[in-house]
PDB file of N, CA and C in Angstrom:
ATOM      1  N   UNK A   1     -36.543   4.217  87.494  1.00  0.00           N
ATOM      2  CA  UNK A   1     -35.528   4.952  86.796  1.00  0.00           C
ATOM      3  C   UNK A   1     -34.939   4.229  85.606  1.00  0.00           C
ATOM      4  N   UNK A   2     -35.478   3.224  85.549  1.00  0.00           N
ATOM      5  CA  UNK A   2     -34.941   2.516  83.995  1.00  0.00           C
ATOM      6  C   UNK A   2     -35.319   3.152  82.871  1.00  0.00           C
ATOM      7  N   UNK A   3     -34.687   3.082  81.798  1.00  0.00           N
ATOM      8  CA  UNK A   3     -34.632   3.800  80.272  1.00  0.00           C
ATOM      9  C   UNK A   3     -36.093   2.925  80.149  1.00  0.00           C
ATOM     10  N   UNK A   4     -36.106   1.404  80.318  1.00  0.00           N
ATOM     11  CA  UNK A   4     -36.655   0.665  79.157  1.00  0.00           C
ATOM     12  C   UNK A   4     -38.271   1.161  79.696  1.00  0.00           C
ATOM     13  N   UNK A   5     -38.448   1.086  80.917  1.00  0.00           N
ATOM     14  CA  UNK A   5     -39.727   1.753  81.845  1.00  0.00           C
ATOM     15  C   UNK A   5     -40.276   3.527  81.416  1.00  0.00           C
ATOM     16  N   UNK A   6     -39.705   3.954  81.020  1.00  0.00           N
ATOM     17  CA  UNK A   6     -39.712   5.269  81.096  1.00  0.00           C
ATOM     18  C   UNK A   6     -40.773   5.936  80.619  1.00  0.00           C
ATOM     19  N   UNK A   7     -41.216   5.692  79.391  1.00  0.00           N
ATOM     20  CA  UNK A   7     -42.547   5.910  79.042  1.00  0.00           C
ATOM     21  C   UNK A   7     -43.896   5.194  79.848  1.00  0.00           C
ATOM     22  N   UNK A   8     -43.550   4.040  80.423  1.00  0.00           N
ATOM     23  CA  UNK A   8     -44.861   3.480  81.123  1.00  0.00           C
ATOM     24  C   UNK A   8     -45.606   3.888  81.636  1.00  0.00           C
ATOM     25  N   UNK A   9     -46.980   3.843  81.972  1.00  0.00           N
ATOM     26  CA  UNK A   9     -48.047   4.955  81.996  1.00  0.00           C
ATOM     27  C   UNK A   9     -48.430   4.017  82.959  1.00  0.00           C
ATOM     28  N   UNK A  10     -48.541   4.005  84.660  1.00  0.00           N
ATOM     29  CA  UNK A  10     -49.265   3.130  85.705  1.00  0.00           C
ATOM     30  C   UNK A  10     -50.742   3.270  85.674  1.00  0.00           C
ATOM     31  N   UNK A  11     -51.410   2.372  85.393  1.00  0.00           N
ATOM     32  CA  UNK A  11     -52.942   1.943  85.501  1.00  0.00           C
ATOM     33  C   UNK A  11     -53.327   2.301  86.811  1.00  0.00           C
ATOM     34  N   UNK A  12     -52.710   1.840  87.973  1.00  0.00           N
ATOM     35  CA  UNK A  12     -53.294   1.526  89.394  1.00  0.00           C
ATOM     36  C   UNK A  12     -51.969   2.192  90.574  1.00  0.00           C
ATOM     37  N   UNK A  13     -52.559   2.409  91.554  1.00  0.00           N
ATOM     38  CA  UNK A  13     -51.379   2.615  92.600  1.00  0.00           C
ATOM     39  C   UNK A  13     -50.601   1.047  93.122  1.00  0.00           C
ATOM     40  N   UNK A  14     -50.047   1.595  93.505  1.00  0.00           N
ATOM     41  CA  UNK A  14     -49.346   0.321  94.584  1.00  0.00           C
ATOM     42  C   UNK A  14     -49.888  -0.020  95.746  1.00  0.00           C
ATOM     43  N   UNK A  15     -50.134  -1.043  96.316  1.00  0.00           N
ATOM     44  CA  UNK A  15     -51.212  -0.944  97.853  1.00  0.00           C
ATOM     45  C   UNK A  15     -50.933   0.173  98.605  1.00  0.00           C
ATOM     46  N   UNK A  16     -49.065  -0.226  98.962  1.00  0.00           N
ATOM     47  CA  UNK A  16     -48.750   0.940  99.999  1.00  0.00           C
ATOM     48  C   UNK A  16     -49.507   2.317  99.526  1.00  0.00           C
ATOM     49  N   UNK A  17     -49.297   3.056  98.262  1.00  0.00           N
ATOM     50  CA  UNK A  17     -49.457   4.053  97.917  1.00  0.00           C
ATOM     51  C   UNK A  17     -51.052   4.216  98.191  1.00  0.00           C
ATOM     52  N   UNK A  18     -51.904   3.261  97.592  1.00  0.00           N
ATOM     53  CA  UNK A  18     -53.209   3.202  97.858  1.00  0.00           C
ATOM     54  C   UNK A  18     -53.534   3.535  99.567  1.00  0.00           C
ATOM     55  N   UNK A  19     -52.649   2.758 100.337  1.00  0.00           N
ATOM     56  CA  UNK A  19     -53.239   3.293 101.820  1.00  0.00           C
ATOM     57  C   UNK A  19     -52.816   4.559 102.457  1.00  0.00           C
ATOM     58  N   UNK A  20     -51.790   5.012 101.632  1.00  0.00           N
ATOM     59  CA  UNK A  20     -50.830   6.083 102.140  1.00  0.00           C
ATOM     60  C   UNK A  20     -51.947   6.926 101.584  1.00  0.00           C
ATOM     61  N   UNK A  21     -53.003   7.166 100.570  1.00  0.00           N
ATOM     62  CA  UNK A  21     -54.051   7.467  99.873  1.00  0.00           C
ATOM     63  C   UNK A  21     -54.701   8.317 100.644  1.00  0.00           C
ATOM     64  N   UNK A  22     -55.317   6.546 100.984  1.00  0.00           N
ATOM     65  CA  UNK A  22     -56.682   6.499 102.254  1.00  0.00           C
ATOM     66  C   UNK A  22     -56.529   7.399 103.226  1.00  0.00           C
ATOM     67  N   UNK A  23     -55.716   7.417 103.544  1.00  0.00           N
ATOM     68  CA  UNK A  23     -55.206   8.184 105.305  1.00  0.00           C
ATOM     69  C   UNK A  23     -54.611   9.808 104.963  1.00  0.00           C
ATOM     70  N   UNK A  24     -55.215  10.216 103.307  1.00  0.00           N
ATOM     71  CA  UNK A  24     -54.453  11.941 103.226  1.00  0.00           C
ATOM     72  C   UNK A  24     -53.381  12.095 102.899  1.00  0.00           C
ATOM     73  N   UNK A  25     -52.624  11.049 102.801  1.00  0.00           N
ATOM     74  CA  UNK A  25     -50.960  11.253 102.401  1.00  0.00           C
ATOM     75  C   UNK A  25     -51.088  11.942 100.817  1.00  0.00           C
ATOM     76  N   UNK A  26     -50.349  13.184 100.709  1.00  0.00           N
ATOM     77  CA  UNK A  26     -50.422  13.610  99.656  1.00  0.00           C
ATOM     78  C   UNK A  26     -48.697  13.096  98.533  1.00  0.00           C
ATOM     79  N   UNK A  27     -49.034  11.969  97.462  1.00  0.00           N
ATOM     80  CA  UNK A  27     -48.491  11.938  97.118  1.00  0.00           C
ATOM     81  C   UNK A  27     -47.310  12.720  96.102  1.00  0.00           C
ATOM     82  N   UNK A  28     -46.048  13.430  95.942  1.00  0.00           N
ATOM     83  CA  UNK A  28     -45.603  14.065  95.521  1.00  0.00           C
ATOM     84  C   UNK A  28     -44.858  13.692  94.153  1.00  0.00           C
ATOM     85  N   UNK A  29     -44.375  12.601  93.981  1.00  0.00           N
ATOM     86  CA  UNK A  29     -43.754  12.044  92.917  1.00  0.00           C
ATOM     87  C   UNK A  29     -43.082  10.986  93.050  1.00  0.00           C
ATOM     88  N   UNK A  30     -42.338  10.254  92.112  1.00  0.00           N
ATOM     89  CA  UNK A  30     -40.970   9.485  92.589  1.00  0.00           C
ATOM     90  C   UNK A  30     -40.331  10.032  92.385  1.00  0.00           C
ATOM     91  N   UNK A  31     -39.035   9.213  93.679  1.00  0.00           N
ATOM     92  CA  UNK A  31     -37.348   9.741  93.644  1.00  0.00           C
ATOM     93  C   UNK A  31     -36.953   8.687  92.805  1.00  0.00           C
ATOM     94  N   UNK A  32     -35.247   9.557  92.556  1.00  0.00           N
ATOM     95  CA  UNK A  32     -34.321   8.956  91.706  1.00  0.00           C
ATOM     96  C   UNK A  32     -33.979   7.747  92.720  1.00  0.00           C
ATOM     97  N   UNK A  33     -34.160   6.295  92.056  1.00  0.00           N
ATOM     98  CA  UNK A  33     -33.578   5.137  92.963  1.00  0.00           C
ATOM     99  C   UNK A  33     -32.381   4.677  91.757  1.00  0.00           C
ATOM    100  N   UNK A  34     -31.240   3.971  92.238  1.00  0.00           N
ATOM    101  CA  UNK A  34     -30.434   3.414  91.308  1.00  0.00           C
ATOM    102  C   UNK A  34     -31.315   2.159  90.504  1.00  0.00           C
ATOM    103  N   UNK A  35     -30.731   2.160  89.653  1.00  0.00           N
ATOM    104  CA  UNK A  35     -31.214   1.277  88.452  1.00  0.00           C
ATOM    105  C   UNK A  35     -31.279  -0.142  88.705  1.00  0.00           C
ATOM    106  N   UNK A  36     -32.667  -0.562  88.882  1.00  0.00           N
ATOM    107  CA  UNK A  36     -32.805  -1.962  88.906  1.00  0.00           C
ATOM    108  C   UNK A  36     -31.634  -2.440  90.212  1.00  0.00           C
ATOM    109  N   UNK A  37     -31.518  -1.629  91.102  1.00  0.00           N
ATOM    110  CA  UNK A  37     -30.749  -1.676  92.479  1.00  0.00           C
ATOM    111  C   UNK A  37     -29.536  -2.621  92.514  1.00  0.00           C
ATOM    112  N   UNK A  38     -29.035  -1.818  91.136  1.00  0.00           N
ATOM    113  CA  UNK A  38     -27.337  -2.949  90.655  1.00  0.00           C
ATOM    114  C   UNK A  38     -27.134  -4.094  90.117  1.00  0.00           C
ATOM    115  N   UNK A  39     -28.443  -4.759  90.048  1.00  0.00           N
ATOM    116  CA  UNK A  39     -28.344  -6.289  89.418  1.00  0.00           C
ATOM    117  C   UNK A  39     -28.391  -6.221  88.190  1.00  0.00           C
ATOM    118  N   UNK A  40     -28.388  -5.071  87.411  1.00  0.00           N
ATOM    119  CA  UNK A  40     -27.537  -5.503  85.861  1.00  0.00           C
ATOM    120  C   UNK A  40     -26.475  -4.915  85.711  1.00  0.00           C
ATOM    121  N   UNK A  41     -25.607  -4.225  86.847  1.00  0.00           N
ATOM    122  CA  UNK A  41     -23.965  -3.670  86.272  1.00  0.00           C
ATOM    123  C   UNK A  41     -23.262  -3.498  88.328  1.00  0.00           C
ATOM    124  N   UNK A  42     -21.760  -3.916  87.815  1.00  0.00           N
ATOM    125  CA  UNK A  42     -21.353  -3.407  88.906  1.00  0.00           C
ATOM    126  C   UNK A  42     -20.609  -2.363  89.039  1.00  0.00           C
ATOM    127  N   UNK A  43     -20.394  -1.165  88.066  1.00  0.00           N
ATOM    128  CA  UNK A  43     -20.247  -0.439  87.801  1.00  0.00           C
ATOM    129  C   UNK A  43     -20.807   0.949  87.984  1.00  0.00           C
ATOM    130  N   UNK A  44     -21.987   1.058  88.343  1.00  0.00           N
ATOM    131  CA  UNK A  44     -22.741   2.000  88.676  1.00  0.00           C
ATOM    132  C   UNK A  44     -22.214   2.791  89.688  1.00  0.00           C
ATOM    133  N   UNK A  45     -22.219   4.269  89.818  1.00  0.00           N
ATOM    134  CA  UNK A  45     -22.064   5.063  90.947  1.00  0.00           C
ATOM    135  C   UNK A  45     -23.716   5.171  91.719  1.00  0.00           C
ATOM    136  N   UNK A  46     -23.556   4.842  93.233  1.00  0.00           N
ATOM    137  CA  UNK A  46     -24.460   4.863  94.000  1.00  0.00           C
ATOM    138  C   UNK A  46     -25.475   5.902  93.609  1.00  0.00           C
ATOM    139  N   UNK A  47     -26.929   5.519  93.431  1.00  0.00           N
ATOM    140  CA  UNK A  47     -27.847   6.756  93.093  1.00  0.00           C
ATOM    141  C   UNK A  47     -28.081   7.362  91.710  1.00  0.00           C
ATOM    142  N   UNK A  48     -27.247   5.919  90.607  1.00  0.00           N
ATOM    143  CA  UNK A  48     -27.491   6.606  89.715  1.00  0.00           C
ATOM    144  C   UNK A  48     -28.584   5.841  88.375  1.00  0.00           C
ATOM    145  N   UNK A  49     -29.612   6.373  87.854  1.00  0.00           N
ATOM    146  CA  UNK A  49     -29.786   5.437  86.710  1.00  0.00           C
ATOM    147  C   UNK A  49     -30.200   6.585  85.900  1.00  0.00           C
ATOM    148  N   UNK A  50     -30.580   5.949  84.511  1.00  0.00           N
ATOM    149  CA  UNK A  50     -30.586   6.377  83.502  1.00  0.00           C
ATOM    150  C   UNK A  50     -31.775   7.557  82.456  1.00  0.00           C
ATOM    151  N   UNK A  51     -33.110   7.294  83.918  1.00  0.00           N
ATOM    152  CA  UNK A  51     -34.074   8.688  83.406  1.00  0.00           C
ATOM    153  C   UNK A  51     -33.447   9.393  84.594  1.00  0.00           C
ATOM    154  N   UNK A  52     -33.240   9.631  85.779  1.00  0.00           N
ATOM    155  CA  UNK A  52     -32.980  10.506  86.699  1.00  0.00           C
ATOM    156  C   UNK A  52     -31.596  10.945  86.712  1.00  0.00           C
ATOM    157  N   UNK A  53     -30.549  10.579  86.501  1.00  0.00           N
ATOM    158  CA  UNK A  53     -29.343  10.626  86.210  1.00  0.00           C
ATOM    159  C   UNK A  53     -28.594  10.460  87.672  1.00  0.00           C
ATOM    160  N   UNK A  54     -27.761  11.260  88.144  1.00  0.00           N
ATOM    161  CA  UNK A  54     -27.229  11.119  89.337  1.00  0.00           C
ATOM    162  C   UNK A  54     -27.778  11.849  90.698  1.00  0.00           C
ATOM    163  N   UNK A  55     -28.108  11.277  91.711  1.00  0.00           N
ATOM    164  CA  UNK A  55     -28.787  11.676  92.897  1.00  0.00           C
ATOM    165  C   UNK A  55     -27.429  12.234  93.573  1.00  0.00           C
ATOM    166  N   UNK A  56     -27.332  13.491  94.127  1.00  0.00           N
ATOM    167  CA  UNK A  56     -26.189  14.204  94.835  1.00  0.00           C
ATOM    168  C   UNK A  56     -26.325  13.909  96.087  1.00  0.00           C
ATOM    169  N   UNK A  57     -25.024  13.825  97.091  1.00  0.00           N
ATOM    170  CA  UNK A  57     -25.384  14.472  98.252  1.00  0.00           C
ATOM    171  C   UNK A  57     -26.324  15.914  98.175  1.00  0.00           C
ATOM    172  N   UNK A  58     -26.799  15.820  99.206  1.00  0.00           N
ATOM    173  CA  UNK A  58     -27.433  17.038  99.628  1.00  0.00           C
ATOM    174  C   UNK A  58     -26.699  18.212 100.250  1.00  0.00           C
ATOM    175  N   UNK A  59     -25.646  18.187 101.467  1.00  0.00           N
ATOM    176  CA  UNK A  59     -24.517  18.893 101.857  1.00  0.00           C
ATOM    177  C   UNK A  59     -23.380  18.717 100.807  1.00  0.00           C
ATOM    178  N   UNK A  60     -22.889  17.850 100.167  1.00  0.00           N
ATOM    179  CA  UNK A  60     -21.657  17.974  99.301  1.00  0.00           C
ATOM    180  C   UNK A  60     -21.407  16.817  98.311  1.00  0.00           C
ATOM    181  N   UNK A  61     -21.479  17.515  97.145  1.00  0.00           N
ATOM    182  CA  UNK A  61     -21.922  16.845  95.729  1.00  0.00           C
ATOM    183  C   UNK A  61     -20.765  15.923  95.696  1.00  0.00           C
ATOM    184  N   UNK A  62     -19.653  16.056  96.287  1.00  0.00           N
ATOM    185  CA  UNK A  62     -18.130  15.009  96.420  1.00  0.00           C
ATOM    186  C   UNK A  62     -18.707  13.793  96.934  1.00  0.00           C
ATOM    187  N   UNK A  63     -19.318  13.711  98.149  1.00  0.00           N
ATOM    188  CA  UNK A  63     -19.749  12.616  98.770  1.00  0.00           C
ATOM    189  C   UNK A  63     -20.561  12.213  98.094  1.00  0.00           C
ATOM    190  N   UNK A  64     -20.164  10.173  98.713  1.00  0.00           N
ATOM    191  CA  UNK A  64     -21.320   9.752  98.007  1.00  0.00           C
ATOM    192  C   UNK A  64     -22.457   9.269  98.724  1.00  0.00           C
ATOM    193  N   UNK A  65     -23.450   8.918  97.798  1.00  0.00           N
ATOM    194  CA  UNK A  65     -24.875   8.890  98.656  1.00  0.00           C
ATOM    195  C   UNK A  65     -25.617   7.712  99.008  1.00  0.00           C
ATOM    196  N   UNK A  66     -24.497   6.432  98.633  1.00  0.00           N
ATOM    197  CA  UNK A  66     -24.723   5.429  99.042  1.00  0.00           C
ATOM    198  C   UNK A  66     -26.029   4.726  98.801  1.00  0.00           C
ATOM    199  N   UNK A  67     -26.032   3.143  98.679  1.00  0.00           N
ATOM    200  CA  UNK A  67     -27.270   2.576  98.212  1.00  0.00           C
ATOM    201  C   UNK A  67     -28.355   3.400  97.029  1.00  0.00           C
ATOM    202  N   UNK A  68     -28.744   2.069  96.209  1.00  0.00           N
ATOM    203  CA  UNK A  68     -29.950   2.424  95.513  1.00  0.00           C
ATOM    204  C   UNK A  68     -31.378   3.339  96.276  1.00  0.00           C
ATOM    205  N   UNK A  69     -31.921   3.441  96.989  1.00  0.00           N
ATOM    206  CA  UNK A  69     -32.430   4.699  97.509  1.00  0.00           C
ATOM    207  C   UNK A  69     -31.546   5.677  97.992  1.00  0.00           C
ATOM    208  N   UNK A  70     -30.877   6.529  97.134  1.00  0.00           N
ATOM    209  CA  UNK A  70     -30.392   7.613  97.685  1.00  0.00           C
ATOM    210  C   UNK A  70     -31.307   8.791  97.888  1.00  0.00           C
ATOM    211  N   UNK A  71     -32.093   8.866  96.503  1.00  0.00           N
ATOM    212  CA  UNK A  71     -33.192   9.631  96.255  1.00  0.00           C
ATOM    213  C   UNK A  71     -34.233   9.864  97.619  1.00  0.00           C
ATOM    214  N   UNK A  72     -34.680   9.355  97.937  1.00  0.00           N
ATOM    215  CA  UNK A  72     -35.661   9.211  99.154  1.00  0.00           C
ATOM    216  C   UNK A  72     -35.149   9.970 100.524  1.00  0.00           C
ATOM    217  N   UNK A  73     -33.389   9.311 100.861  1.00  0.00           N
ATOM    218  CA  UNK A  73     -32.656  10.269 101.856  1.00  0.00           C
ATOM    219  C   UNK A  73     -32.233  11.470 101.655  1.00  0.00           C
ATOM    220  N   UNK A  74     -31.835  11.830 100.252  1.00  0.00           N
ATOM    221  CA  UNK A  74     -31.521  13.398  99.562  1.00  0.00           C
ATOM    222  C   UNK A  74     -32.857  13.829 100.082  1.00  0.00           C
ATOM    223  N   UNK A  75     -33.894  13.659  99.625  1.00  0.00           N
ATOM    224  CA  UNK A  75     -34.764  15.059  99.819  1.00  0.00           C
ATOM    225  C   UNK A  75     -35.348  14.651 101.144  1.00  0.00           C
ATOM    226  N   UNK A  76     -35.545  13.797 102.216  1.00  0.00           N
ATOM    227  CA  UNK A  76     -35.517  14.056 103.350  1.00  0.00           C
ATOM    228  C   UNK A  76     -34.193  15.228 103.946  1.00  0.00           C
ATOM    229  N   UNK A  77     -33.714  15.023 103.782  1.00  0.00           N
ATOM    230  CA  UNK A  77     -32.226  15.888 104.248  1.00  0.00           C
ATOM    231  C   UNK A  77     -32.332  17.085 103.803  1.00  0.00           C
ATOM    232  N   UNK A  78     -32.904  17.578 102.728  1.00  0.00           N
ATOM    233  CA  UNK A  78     -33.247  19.006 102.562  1.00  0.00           C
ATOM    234  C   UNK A  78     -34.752  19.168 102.538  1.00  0.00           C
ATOM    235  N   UNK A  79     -35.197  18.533 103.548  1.00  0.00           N
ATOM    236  CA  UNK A  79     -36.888  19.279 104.316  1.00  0.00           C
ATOM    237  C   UNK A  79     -37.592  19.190 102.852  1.00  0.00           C
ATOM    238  N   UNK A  80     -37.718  18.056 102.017  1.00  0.00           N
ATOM    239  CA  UNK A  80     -38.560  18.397 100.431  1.00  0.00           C
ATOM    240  C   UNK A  80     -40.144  17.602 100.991  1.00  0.00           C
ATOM    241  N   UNK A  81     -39.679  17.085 102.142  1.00  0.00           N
ATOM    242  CA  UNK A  81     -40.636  16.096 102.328  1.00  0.00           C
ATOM    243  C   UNK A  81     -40.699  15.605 104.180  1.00  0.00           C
ATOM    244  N   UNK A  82     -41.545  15.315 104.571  1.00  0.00           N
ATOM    245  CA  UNK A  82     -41.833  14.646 106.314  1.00  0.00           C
ATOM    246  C   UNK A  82     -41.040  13.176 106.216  1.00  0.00           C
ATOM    247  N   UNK A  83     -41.529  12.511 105.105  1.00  0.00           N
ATOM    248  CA  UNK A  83     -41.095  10.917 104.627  1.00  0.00           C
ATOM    249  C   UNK A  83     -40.972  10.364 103.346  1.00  0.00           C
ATOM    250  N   UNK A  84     -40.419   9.124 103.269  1.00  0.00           N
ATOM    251  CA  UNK A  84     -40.145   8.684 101.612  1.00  0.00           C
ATOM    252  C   UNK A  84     -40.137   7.371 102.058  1.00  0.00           C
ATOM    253  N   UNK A  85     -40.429   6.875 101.052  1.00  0.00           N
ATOM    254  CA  UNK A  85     -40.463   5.112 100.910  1.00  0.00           C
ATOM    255  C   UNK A  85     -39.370   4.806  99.639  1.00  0.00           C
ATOM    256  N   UNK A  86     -38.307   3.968 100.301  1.00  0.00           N
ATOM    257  CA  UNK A  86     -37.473   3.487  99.492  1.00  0.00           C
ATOM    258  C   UNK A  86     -37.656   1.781  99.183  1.00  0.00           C
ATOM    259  N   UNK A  87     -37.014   1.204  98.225  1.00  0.00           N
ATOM    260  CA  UNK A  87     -36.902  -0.195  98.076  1.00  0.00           C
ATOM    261  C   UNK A  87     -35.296  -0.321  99.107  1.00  0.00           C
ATOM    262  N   UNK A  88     -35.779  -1.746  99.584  1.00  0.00           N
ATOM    263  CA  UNK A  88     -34.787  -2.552 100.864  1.00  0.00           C
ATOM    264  C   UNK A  88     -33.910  -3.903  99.994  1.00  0.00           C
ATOM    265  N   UNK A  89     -32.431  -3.694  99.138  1.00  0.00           N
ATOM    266  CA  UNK A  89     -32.022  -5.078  98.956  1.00  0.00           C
ATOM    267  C   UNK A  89     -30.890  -5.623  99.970  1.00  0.00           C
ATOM    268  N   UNK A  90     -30.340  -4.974 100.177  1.00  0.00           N
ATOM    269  CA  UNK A  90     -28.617  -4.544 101.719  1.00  0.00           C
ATOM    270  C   UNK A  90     -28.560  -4.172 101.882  1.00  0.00           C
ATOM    271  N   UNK A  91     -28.685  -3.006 102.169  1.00  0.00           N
ATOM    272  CA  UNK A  91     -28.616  -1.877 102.665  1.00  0.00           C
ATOM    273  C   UNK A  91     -28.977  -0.193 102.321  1.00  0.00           C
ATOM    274  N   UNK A  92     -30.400  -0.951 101.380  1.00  0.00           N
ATOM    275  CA  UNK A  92     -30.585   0.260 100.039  1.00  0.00           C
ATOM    276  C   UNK A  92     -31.284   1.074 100.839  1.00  0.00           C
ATOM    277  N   UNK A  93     -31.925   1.436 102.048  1.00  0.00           N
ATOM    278  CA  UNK A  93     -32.787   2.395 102.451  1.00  0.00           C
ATOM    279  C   UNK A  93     -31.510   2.748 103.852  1.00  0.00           C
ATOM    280  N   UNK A  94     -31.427   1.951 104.478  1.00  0.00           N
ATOM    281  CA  UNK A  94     -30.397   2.282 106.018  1.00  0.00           C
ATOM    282  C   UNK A  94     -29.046   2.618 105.167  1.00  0.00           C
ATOM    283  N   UNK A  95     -28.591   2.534 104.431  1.00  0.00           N
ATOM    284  CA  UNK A  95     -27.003   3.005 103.981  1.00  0.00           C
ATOM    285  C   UNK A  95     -27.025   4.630 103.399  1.00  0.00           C
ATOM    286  N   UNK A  96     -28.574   5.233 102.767  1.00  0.00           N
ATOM    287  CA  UNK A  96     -27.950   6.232 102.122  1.00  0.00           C
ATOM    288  C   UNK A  96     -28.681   7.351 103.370  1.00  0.00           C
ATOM    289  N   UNK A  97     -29.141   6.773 104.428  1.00  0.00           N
ATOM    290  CA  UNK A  97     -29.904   7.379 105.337  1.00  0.00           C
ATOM    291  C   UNK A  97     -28.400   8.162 106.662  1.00  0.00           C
ATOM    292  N   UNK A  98     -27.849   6.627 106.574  1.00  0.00           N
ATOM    293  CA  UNK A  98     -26.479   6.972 107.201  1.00  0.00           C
ATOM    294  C   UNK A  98     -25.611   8.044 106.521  1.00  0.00           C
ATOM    295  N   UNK A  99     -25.469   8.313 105.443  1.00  0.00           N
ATOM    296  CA  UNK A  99     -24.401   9.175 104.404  1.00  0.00           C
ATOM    297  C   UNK A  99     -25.123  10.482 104.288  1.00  0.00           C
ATOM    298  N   UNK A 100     -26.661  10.510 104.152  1.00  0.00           N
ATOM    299  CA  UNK A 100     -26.632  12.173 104.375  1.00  0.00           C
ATOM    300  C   UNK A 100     -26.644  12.405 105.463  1.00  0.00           C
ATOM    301  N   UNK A 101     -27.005  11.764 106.637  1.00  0.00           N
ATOM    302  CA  UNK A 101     -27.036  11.876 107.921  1.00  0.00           C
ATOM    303  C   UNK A 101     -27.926  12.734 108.454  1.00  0.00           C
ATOM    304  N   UNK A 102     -28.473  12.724 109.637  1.00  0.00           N
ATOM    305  CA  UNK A 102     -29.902  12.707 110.437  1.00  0.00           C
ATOM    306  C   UNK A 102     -30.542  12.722 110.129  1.00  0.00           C
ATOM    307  N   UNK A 103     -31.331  11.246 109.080  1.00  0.00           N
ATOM    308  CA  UNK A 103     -32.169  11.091 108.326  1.00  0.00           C
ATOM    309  C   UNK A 103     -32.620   9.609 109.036  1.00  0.00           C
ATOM    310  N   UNK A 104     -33.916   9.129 109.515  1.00  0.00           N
ATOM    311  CA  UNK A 104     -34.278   7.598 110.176  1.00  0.00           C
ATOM    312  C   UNK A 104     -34.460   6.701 109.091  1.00  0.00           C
ATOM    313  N   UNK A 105     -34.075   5.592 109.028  1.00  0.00           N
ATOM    314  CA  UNK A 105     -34.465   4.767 108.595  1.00  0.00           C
ATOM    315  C   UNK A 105     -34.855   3.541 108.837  1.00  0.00           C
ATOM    316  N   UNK A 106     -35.814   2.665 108.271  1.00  0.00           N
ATOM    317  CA  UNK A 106     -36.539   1.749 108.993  1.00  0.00           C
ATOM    318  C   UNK A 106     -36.415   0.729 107.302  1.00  0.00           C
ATOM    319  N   UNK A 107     -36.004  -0.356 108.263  1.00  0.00           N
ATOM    320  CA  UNK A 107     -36.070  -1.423 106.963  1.00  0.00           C
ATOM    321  C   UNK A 107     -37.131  -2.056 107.190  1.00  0.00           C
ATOM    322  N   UNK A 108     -38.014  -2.110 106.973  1.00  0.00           N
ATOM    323  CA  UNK A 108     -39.278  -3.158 107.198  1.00  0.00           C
ATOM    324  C   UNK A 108     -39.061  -4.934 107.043  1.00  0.00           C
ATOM    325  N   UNK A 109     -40.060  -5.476 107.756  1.00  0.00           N
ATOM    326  CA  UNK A 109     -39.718  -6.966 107.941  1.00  0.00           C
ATOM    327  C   UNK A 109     -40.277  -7.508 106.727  1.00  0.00           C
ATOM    328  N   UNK A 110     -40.093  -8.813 106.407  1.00  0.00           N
ATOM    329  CA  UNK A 110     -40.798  -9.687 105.186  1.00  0.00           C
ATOM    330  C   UNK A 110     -41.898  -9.397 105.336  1.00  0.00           C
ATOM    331  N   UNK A 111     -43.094  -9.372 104.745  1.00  0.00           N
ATOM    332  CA  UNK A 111     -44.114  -9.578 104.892  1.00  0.00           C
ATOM    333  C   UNK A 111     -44.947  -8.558 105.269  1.00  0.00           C
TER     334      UNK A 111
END
């Protein structure tokens, strides 16, 4: 979701994406993730960067949607999708999973 990325044109998948591939996973797009997951402003409202603009709650646009993957828990929460893969820095995949609520989340281990 960065401005400076925005035009970039990906050569190759990502492994994950590559195996998610292999096995039929039909890829759909990317979600809106917050920008560079806060480490250049502390200012940011949760879910937001600068090609995608602001990621809503899904039940109520007041609430907020917590952590840089909000994107990934929004459209789980309105059935857009079975699953989503978010980026993990504190709580960026388990925090916005908690705020739309009955959404699982799994932080994966190092490695």
């Amino acid at each position: 979701g960065a401005y400076v990325l925005h035009e970039k044109k990906m050569t190759r998948d990502a492994p994950v994406v590559k195996k998610l591939r292999e096995h039929g996973c039909l890829i759909l797009g990317r979600l809106n993730l917050s920008e560079w997951s806060y480490a250049l402003t502390l200012n940011a409202p949760s879910g937001f960067c600068a090609v995608g603009g602001q990621c809503l709650h899904p039940e109520d646009m007041h609430k907020d949607v917590s952590g840089s993957s909000s994107g990934p828990a929004a459209g789980i929460k309105l059935n857009l999708f079975t699953f989503s893969l978010g980026t993990e820095t504190a709580g960026s995949i388990i925090s916005p999973a908690m705020h739309v609520g009955n959404v699982c989340a799994l932080k994966p281990s190092l490695g």
